[in-house]
Structure formats: structure tokens, C-alpha cells
Protein backbone atom coordinates (compact mmCIF):
# COMPACT_ATOMS: atom_id res chain seq x y z
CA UNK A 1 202.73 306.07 120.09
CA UNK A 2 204.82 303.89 121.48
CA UNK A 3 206.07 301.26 118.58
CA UNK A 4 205.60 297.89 121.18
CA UNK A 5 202.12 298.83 122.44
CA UNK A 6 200.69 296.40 124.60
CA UNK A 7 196.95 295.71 123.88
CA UNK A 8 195.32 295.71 127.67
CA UNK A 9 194.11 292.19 128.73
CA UNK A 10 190.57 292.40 129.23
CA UNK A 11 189.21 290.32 132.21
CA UNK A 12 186.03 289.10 133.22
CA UNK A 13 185.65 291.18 136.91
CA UNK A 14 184.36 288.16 138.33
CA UNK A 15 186.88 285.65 139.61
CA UNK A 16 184.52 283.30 140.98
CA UNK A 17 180.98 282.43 140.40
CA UNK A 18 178.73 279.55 142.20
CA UNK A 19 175.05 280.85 141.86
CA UNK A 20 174.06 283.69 143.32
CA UNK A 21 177.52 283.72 145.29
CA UNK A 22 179.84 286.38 143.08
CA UNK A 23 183.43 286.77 144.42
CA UNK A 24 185.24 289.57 142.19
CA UNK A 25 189.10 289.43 141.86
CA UNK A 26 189.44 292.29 144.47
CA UNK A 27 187.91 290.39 147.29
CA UNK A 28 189.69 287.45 145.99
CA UNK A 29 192.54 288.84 146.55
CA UNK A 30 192.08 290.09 150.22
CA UNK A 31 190.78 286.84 151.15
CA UNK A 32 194.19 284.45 149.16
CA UNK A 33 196.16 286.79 151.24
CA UNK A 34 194.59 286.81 154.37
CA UNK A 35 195.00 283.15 153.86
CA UNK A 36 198.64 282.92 152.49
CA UNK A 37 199.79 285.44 154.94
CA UNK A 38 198.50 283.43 157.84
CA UNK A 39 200.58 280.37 156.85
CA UNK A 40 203.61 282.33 156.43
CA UNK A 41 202.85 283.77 160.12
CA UNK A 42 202.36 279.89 161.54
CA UNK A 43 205.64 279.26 159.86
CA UNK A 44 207.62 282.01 161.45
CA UNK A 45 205.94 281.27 164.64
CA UNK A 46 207.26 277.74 164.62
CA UNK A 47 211.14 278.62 164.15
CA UNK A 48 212.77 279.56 167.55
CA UNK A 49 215.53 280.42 166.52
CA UNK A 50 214.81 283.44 164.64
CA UNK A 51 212.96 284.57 167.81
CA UNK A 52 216.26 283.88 170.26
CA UNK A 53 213.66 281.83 171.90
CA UNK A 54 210.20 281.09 172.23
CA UNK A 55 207.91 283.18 169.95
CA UNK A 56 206.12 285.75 172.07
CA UNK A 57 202.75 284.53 170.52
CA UNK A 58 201.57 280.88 170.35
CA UNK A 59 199.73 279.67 167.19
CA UNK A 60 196.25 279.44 168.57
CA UNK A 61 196.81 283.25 169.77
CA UNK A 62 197.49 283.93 165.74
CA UNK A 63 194.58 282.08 165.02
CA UNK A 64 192.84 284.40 166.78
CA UNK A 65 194.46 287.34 165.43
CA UNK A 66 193.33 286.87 162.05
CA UNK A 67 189.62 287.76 162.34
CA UNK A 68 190.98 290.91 164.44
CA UNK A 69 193.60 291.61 162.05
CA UNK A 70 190.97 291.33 158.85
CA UNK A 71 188.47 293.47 160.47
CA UNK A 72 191.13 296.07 160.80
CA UNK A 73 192.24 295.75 157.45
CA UNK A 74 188.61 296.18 156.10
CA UNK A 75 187.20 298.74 158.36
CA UNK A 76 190.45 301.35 158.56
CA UNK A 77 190.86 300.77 154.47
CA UNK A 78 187.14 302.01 153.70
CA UNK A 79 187.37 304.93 156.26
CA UNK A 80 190.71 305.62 155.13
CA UNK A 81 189.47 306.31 151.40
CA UNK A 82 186.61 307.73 152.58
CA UNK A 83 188.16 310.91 154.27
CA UNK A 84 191.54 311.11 152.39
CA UNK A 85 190.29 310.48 149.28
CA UNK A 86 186.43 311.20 148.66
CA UNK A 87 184.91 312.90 151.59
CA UNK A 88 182.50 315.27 149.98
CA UNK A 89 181.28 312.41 147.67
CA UNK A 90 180.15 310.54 151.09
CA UNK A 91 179.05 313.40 152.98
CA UNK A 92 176.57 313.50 150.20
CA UNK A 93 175.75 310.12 150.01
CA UNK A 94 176.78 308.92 153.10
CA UNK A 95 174.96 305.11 152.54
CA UNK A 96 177.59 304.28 149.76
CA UNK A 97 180.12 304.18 152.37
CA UNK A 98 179.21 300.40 153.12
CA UNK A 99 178.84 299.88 149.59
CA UNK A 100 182.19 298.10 149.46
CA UNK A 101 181.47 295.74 146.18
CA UNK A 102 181.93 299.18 144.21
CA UNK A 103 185.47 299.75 145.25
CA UNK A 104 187.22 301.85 147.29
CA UNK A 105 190.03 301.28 150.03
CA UNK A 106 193.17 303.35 151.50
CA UNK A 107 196.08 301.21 152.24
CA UNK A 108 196.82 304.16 154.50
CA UNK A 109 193.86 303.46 156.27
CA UNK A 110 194.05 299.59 155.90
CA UNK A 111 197.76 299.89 157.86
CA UNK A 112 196.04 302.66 160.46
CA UNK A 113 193.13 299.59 161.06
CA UNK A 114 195.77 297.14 161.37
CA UNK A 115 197.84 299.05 164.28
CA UNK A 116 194.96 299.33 165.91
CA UNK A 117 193.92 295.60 166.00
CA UNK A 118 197.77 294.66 166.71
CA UNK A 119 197.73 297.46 169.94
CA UNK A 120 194.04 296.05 171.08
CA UNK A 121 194.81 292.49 170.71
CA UNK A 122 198.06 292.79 171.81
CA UNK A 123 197.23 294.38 175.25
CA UNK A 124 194.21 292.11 175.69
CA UNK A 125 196.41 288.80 175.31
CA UNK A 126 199.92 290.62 177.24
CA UNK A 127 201.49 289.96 173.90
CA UNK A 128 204.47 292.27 173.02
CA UNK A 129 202.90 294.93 170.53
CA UNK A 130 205.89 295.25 168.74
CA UNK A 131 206.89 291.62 167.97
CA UNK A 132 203.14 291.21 167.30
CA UNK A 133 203.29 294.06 164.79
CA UNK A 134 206.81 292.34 163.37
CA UNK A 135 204.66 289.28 162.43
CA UNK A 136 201.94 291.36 160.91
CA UNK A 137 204.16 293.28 158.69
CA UNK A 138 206.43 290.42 157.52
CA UNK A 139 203.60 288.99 155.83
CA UNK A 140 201.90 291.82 154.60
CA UNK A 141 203.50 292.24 151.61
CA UNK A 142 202.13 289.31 149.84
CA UNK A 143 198.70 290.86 150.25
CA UNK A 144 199.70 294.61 149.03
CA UNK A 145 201.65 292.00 146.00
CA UNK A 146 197.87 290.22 145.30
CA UNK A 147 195.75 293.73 145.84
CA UNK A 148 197.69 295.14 143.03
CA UNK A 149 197.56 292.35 140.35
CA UNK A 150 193.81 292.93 141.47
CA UNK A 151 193.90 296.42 140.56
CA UNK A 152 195.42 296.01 137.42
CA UNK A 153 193.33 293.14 136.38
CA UNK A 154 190.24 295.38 137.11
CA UNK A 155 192.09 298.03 134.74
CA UNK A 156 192.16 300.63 138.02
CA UNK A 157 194.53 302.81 139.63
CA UNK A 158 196.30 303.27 136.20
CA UNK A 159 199.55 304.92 135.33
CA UNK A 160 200.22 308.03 134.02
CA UNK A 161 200.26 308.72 130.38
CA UNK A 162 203.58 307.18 128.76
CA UNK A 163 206.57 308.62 126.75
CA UNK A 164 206.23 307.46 123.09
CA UNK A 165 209.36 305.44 123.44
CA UNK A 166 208.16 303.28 125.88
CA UNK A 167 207.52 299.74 124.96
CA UNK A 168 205.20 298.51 127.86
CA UNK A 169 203.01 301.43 127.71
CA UNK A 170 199.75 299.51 128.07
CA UNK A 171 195.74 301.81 126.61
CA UNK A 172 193.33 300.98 129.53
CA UNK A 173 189.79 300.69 128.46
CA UNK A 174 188.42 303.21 131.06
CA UNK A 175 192.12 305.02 130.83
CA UNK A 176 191.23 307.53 127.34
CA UNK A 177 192.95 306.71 124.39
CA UNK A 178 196.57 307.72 125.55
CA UNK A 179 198.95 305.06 126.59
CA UNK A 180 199.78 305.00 130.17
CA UNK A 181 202.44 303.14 132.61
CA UNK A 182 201.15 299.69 134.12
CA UNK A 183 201.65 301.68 137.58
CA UNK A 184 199.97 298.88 139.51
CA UNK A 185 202.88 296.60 138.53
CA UNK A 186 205.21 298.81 139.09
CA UNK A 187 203.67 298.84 142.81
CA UNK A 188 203.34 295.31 142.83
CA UNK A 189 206.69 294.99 142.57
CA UNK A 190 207.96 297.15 144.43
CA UNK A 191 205.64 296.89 147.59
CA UNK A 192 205.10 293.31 146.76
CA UNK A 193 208.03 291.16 145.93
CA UNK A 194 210.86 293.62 146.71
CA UNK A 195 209.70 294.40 150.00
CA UNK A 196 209.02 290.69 151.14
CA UNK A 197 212.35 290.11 149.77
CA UNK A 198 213.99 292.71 152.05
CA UNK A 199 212.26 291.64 154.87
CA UNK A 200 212.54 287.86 154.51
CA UNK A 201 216.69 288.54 154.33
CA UNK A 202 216.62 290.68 157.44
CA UNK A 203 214.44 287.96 159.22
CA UNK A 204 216.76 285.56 158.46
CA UNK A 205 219.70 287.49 159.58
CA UNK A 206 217.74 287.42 163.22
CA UNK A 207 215.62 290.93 163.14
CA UNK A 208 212.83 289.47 164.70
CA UNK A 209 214.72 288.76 168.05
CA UNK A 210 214.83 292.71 168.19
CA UNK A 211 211.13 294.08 168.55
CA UNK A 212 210.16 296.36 166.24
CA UNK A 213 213.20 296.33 163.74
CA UNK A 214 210.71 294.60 160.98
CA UNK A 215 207.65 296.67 161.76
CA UNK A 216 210.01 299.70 161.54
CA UNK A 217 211.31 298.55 158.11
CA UNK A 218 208.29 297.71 156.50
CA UNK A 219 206.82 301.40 157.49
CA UNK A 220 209.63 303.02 156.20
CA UNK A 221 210.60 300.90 153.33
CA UNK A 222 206.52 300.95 152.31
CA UNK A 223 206.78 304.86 152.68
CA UNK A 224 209.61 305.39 149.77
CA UNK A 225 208.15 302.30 147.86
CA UNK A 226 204.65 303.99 147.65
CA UNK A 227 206.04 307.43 146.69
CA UNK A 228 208.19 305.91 144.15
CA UNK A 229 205.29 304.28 142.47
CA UNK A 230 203.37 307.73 142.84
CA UNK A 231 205.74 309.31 140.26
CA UNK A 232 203.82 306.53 137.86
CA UNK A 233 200.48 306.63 138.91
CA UNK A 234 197.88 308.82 137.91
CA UNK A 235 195.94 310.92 141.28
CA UNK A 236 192.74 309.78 141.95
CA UNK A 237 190.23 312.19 140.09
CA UNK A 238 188.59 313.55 142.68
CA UNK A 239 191.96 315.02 143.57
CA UNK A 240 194.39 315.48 141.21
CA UNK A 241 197.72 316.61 142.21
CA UNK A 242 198.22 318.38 145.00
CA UNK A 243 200.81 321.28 146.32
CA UNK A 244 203.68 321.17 143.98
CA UNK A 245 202.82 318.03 141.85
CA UNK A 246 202.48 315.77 144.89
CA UNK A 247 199.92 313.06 145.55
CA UNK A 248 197.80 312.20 148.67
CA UNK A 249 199.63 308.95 148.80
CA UNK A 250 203.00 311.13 148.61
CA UNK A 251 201.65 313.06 151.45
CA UNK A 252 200.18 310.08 153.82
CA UNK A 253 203.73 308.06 153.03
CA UNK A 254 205.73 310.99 154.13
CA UNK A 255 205.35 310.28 157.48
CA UNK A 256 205.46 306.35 157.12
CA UNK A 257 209.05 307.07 156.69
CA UNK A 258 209.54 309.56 159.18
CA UNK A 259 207.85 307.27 162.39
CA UNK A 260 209.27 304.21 160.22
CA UNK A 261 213.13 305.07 160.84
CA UNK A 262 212.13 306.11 164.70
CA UNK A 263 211.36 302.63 165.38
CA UNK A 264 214.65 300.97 163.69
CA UNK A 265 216.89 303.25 165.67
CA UNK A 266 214.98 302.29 168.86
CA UNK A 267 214.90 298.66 167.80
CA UNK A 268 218.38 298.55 167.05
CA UNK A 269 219.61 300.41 170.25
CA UNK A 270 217.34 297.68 171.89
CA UNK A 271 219.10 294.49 173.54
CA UNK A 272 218.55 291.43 171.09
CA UNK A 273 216.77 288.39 172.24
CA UNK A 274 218.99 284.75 172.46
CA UNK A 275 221.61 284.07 170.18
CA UNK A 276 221.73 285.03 166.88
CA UNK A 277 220.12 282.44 164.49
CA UNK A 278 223.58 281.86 162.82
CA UNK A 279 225.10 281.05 166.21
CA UNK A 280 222.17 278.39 166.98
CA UNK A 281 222.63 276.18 163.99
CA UNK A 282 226.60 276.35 164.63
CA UNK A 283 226.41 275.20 168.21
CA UNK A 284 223.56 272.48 167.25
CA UNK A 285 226.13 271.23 164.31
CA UNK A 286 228.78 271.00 166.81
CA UNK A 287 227.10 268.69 169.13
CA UNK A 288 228.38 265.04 169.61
């Protein structure tokens, strides 16, 4: 046993409760960011210069977007789970697939119902699809960052069991009595914070003013991120592992990386909008 264990912090599975109107942290944390990623969007929007220009959508457009982009999320994440990760459980009870208090999404499927709102939308309002899907991504790291606090708060999606000399090792109350990595912070981190790091830097260095570069790094980036944080996390039941000790999110992030890396060489190969962002705050400096 490891000699720091760290007693689990048990939390009421109810963030917010007004009456008969129950929101539970996982919703809570769709719907803070939904929200938070919307403002970083309107903020991104605003700055031209990172653009080379005007931004190819306007604000009320991304006002818009968000119901599209939310349905997407919500609609591709519970199909997602339901045939990559539990299909024979639904083909038996196929009303509990709308049953979406009890749990149950696919990022996989989540990002698959989010392409296809950007391409739809996109097409509808003669908005670039890529630069559309470079907003999309940039922010959606602060929601994959909030999902898995959520998950660990509702003691899901735990680690593996733990070497004995590992001082974080954390006993999950539905985990067995063996202590296990805090996997969802690992992925927090990792798809979270480090990835919105990445991809705030290269914005700022001017990636948006080549469509695609962003949407490209976040698929790619997300795709060795999520099998990283496999090698952590204990396979879904249902499953287990799979051909030669890998996971169904190992498999489905496989070719994140492959189609992620296509994009950034045909982003980077593409001609770059305006000046760079550097060169637009030195000429506006040098003016009289």
C-alpha cells in the first residue's frame, strides 16, 4: 500500500439543487463550458489581427453556432458510447439510450457530432469550415478540462490499480479496495490545460490566419494526449482491453493523429492570411 494514500473525497453528485430542478456536476460541467468556451470564441473573434484580417465569422453568426455546436456535442457523444462502447447493452434495452442523467458519453463521438455541426453550419452560412472548426477546437479544451474534474468528482472513469510506491494513489469507493491512479486528472491535464496551453501559444504566434493549422493540432495533439492517459486508465468493463493490451480509446485516437497531421501539412503548405500578428503591432507602434 502505498505509504501517502490519499483518502478519496466524497462528493455529493448533485451540484445544484432548486426544487425539483437537480443539475449533477456532469451536466454542470457541459453547460460552464459551453458557456466559458463561448466567451473565449467572442474574444478571439474580436482580435483581427490574429485573423490577418477580418474574422471569417461575425459574433452573431457564433451566437448562433452554439445551440448547433451543443446539439452536436450531446447527440454524437451518446451515440458515440453507445456503439463503441456498450452496444449489446442498448440493443437490449434500447429506451436507456435517452436516459442520459445515468451517464454515458464518447468524446469520440462528441468530436464526430461537433464536425458535423461545424460542416452543416458552416456551408449553410458560406463560412470557411476550417477556420470555423479552428474556433471550435481552440476552445474546446476547457470543456474536455471541466468534463474530467466531473468525472473524477463522480469517482468514474478511474485509473488503473497503482504501484505501492506511489504517493497519490487515491481507493475509489466504487473502484474495489486496491489503490488506483487519479487517471481523470491525469487527462485533465493533459487534454485540459496542456492542450489549451499549446494552442493558445500557436494562436498567438498567428495560426489562425492559416485555416486548419489549429483544428489540425488539436486532433492530433488530442490523439497522443488521450492514448497517453489510456496507459492510466482502467477499460470500460464492458470491454476490457482489447488486441494486445490496447483500449477502445487507443484505437478511436489512432486515427485522430493520423487525419490530425494531414491537416497541419495542408495548413501549413497553405498561403497565410495578412500579416503576421507580430508585424501588425510593430507597424501600429511605428506610426506618428
Amino acid at each position: 500500500m502505498p505509504f501517502l494514500l490519499i483518502d478519496f473525497p466524497v462528493f455529493n453528485p448533485v451540484a445544484v439543487s432548486l426544487g425539483p430542478i437537480v443539475i449533477r456536476w456532469y451536466a454542470l460541467a457541459y453547460i460552464v463550458g459551453i458557456v466559458l468556451g463561448w466567451i473565449y470564441a467572442r474574444s478571439l473573434i474580436k482580435k483581427e489581427r490574429l485573423w490577418g484580417g477580418p474574422a471569417p465569422i461575425t459574433l452573431p453568426q457564433l451566437d448562433d453556432f452554439i445551440l448547433w455546436v451543443t446539439i452536436g456535442i450531446i447527440v454524437g457523444g451518446r451515440t458515440g458510447y453507445v456503439l463503441f462502447y456498450n452496444l449489446p447493452f442498448f440493443i437490449e434495452h434500447p429506451a436507456e439510450i435517452l436516459e442520459l442523467w445515468k451517464g454515458g458519453m464518447s468524446f469520440h463521438g462528441g468530436f464526430l457530432g461537433c464536425v458535423a455541426a461545424v460542416m452543416w453550419f458552416a456551408r449553410r452560412n458560406n463560412i470557411s469550415i476550417l477556420s470555423l472548426g479552428d474556433i471550435t477546437t481552440a476552445v474546446a479544451p476547457i470543456g474536455l478540462f471541466l468534463g474530467r474534474l466531473a468525472n473524477f468528482i463522480n469517482s468514474e472513469l478511474w485509473g488503473r490499480p497503482a504501484e505501492a510506491s506511489l504517493p497519490w494513489a487515491m481507493i475509489f469507493p466504487n473502484g474495489g479496495p486496491l489503490p488506483r491512479h487519479p487517471s481523470q486528472l491525469y487527462e485533465a491535464g493533459l487534454e485540459g490545460i496542456v492542450l489549451f496551453a499549446i494552442l493558445a501559444i500557436m494562436i498567438r504566434m498567428g495560426a489562425l490566419r492559416r485555416p486548419g493549422l489549429i483544428l489540425g493540432s488539436f486532433i492530433a495533439i488530442y490523439g497522443i494526449a488521450r492514448i497517453i492517459g489510456e496507459h492510466f486508465r482502467e477499460p470500460d468493463p464492458q470491454l476490457g482491453f482489447l488486441w494486445g493490451g490496447l483500449t477502445m480509446g487507443m484505437l478511436l485516437s489512432v486515427p485522430m493523429i493520423i487525419v490530425g497531421a494531414i491537416i497541419i501539412v495542408a495548413a501549413v503548405r497553405r498561403k497565410a492570411n495578412g500579416p503576421a500578428p507580430d508585424s501588425v503591432s510593430s507597424s501600429v507602434q511605428g506610426q506618428p
